[in-house]
Every structure is written in C-alpha cells, then in structure tokens.
Protein backbone atom coordinates (compact mmCIF):
# COMPACT_ATOMS: atom_id res chain seq x y z
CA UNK A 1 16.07 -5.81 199.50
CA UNK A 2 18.23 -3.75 197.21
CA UNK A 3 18.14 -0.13 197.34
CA UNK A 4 18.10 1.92 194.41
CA UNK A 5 20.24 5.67 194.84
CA UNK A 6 19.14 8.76 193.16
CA UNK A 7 20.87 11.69 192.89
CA UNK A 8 18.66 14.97 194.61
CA UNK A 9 17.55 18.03 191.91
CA UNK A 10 18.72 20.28 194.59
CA UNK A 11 22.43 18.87 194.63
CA UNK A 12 22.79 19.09 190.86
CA UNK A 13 21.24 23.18 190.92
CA UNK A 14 24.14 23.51 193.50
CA UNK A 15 26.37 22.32 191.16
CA UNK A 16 25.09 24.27 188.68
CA UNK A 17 25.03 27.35 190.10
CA UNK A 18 28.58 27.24 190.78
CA UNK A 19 29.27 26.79 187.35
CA UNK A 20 27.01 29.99 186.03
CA UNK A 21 29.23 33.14 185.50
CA UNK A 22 30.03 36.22 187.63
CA UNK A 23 31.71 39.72 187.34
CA UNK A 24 33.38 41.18 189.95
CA UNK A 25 32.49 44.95 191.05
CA UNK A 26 35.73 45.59 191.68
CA UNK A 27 39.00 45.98 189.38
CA UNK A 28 40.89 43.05 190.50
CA UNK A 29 44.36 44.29 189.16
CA UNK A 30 44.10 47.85 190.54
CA UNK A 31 46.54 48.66 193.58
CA UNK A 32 45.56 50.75 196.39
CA UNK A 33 46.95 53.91 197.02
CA UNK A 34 49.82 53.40 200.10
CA UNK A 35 48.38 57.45 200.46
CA UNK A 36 44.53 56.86 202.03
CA UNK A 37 44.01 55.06 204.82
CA UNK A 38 40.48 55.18 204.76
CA UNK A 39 38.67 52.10 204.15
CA UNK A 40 36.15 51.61 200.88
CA UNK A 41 33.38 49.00 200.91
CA UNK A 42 33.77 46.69 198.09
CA UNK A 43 31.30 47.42 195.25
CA UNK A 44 28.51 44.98 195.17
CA UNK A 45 28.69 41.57 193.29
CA UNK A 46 26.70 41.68 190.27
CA UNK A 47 25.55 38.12 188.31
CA UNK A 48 26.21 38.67 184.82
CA UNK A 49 23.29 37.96 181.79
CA UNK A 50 23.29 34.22 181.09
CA UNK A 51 24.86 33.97 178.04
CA UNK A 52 22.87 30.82 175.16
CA UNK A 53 25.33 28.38 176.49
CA UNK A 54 24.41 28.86 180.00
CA UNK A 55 20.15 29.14 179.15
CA UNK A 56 20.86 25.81 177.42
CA UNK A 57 22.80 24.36 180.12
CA UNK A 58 20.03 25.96 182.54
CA UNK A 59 17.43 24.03 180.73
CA UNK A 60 19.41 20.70 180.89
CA UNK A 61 19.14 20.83 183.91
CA UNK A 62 15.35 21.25 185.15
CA UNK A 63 14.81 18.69 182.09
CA UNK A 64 16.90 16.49 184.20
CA UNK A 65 15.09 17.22 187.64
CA UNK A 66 12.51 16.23 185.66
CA UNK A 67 13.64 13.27 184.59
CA UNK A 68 14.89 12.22 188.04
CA UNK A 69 11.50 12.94 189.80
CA UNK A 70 10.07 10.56 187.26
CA UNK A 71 12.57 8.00 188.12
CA UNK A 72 12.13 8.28 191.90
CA UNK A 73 8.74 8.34 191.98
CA UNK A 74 8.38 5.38 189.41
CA UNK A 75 10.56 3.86 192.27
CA UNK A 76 8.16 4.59 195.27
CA UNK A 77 4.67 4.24 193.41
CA UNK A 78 4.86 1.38 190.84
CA UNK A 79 2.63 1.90 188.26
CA UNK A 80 0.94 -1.76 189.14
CA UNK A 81 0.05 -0.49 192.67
CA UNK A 82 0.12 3.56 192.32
CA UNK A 83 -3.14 5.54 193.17
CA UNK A 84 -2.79 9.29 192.26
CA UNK A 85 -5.76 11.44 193.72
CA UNK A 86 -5.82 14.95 192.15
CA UNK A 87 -8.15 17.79 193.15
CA UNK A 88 -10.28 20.33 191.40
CA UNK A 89 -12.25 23.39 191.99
CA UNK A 90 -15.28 24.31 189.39
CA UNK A 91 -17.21 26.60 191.49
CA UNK A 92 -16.99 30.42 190.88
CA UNK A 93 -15.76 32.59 193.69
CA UNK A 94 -15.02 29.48 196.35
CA UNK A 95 -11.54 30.14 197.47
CA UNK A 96 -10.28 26.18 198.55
CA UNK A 97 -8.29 26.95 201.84
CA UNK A 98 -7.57 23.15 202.51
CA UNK A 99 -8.52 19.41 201.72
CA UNK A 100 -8.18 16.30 203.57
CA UNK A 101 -7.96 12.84 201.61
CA UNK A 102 -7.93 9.46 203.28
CA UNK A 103 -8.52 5.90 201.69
CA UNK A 104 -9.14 2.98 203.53
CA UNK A 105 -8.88 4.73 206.96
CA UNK A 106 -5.35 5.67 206.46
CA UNK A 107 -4.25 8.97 208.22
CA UNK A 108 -5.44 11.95 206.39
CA UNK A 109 -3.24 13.88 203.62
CA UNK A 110 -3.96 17.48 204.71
CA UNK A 111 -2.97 20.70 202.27
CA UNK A 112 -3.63 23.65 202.12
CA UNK A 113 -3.80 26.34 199.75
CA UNK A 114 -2.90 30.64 200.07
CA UNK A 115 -4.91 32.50 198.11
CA UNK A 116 -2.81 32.77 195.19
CA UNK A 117 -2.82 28.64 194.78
CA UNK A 118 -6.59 28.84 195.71
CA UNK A 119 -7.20 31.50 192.64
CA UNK A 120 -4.84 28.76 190.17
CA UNK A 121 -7.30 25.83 191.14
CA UNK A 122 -10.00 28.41 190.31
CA UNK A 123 -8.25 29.15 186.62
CA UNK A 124 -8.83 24.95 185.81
CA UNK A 125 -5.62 24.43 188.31
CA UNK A 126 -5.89 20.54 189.23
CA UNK A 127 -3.45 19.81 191.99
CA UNK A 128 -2.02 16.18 193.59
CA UNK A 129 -3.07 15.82 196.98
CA UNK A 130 -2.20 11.82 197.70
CA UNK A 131 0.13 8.87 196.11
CA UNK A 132 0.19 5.84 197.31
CA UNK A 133 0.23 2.23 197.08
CA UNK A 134 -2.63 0.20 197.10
CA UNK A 135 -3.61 -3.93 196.18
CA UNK A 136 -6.32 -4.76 193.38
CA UNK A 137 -9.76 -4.18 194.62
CA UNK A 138 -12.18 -2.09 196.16
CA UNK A 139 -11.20 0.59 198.67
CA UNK A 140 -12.89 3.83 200.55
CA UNK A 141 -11.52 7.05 200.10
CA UNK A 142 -12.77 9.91 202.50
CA UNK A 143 -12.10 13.82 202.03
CA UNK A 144 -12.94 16.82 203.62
CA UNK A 145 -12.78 20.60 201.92
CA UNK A 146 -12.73 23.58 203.94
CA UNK A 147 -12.58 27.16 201.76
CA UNK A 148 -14.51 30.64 201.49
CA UNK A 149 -16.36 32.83 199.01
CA UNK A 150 -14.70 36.04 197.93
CA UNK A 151 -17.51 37.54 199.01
CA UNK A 152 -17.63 36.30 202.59
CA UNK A 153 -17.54 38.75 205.48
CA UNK A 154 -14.52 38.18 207.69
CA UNK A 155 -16.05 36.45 210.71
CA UNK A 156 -18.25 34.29 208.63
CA UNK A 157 -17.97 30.68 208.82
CA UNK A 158 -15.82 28.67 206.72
CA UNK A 159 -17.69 26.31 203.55
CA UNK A 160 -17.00 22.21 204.38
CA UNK A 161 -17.93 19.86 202.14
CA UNK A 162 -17.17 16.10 203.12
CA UNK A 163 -17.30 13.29 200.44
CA UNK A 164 -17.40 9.56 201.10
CA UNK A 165 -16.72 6.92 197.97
CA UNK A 166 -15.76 4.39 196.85
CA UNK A 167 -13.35 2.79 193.65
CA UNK A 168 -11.73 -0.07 192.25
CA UNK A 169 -8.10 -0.62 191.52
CA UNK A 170 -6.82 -3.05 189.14
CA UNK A 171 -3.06 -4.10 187.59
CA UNK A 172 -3.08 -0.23 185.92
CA UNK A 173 -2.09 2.77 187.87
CA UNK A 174 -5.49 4.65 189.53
CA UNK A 175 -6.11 8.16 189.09
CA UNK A 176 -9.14 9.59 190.42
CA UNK A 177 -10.15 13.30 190.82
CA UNK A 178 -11.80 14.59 193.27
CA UNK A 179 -14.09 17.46 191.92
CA UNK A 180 -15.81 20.50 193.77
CA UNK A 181 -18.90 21.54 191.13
CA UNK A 182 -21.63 23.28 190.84
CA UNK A 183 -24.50 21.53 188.98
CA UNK A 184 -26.25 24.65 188.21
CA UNK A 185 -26.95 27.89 189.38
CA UNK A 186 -29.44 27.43 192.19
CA UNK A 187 -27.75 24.43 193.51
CA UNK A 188 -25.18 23.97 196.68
CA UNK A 189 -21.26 23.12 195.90
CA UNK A 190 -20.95 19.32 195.89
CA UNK A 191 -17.93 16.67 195.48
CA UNK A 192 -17.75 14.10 192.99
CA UNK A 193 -15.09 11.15 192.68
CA UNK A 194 -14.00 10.42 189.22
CA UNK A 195 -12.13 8.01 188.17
CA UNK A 196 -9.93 8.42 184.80
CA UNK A 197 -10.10 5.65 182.60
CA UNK A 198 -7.33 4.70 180.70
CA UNK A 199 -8.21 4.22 177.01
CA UNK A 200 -7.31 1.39 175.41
C-alpha cells in the first residue's frame, strides 16, 4: 500500500509566523549606565502592523491550508465511496445542544454545539457532522438531536428528536442533510433526511 505524505496547516502557520515582523520595545544600541544598579523590566514586545506584503503572504497561506485539506481529505474519502452528512436547524428559538449520526450500525458521531454555534445553525448555519466511506447501495443511517428553547426554564427537560432512514449510494459522492423543521406553526419539530442530488 503506498502512503501518500501531506504537509500539516499548523506546521506551515509556524513557519509563517516566524517569518511576520516584530519591533523591539527596547533601544537595542543604547548602553546602560555603569551608574544605576537598579534593575528595569524590559518594555513589552509589541507585533508591528502587517505591512501588504505580509496580508498577501498571510492569505497565501490559509489559501494553501485550504488547498491541503482538500487534498487530504480527497485522500481519506474518495469521491467514489465518500458520504458527507451535514446538519441543519429551521426551527425558531430551538437551541441544538448535540446530535448523534450513525449509518449502518456504526458507532455514533456525537457533537455538540455552545450556544454561540447553536445560534449560527439557527442563522441558516449547516454544519458536517460525519464522512465516511461507504459501498454502492442501500444503507441505514440513525441520529439523535438533543437541544432547548430559549425560552425554557432551567430545570426543564431537554427536546430529543430521533430519526431513522434510509438512502442509496451510487459511484458519485453522497451528501445528505439531515434537517430539523417545522412544518407549520401548530406542528412539533421533526427530522427529515435529504439527499442532494447532483445535477447533471
């Protein structure tokens, strides 16, 4: 089997950052006075404004990360085999604390969500829960949601919702969502499975 190397976006930041510019809080050529004896804490180390060159360089950079993310995830999830599950939130005021996703009995993919990623999802956030490989066919994916309204009182109970359903895979990459809605007013939150179809 032959192993393919990438290079990690955190060791090229490093790099970077090594590289971005500095001024130093202190005179570097001045010479102490052989008079005091007394000891003076250094001035503080100050980063200086990033000049154009370094924004562009900056940019380079996290266009690269990019770039290698693609790569290495194109490397563990082949498009022929990759299923991508993403997850929504359409329901006013429900505050998604966390989500489990399974398919095919799997173990679950738990995460979870602070408030401040639950309010995103809220403001049409759609987040990726799961990647994996899977074979052409039909398979079972299971998820559970756990969250709160805004308007909950403290010690009330959290909101579950559990959805059970199935999808096909074929020779294309999957991508299915996994939706929290609200038909209409009256109604109870419910999940839905879509499944995106590539046009042709």
């Amino acid at each position: 089997m032959t192993k393919s190397v990438f290079i990690s976006p955190r060791r090229i930041l490093a790099v970077i950052a090594f590289a971005l510019p500095m001024t130093v809080g202190a005179d570097a050529t001045a010479t102490p006075d052989p008079g005091h004896a007394e000891m003076h804490s250094p001035a503080p180390v100050m980063p200086s404004p990033l000049d154009p060159q370094t924004e562009v360089l900056k940019h380079k950079v996290l266009e690269l990360n990019r770039q290698v993310e693609g790569l290495q995830r194109n490397q563990q999830y082949p498009a022929y085999s990759r299923v991508s599950v993403y997850f929504s939130v359409k329901v006013p005021g429900l505050l998604a604390e966390k989500i489990q996703v399974s398919i095919d009995g799997a173990t679950p993919v738990q995460v979870k969500y602070d408030r401040t990623q639950s309010i995103a999802l809220l403001n049409h956030g759609l987040d990726v829960v799961l990647q994996m490989n899977a074979a052409p066919g039909i398979h079972r994916l299971h998820a559970v949601f756990t969250g709160h309204y805004t308007n909950a009182k403290p010690d009330a109970p959290p909101y579950t919702q559990t959805l059970d359903a199935e999808f096909s895979k074929d020779q294309l990459a999957a991508r299915l969502e996994i939706e929290m809605i609200k038909e209409n007013f009256v109604s109870a939150p419910d999940m839905h499975l879509i499944q995106w179809i590539k046009a042709s």
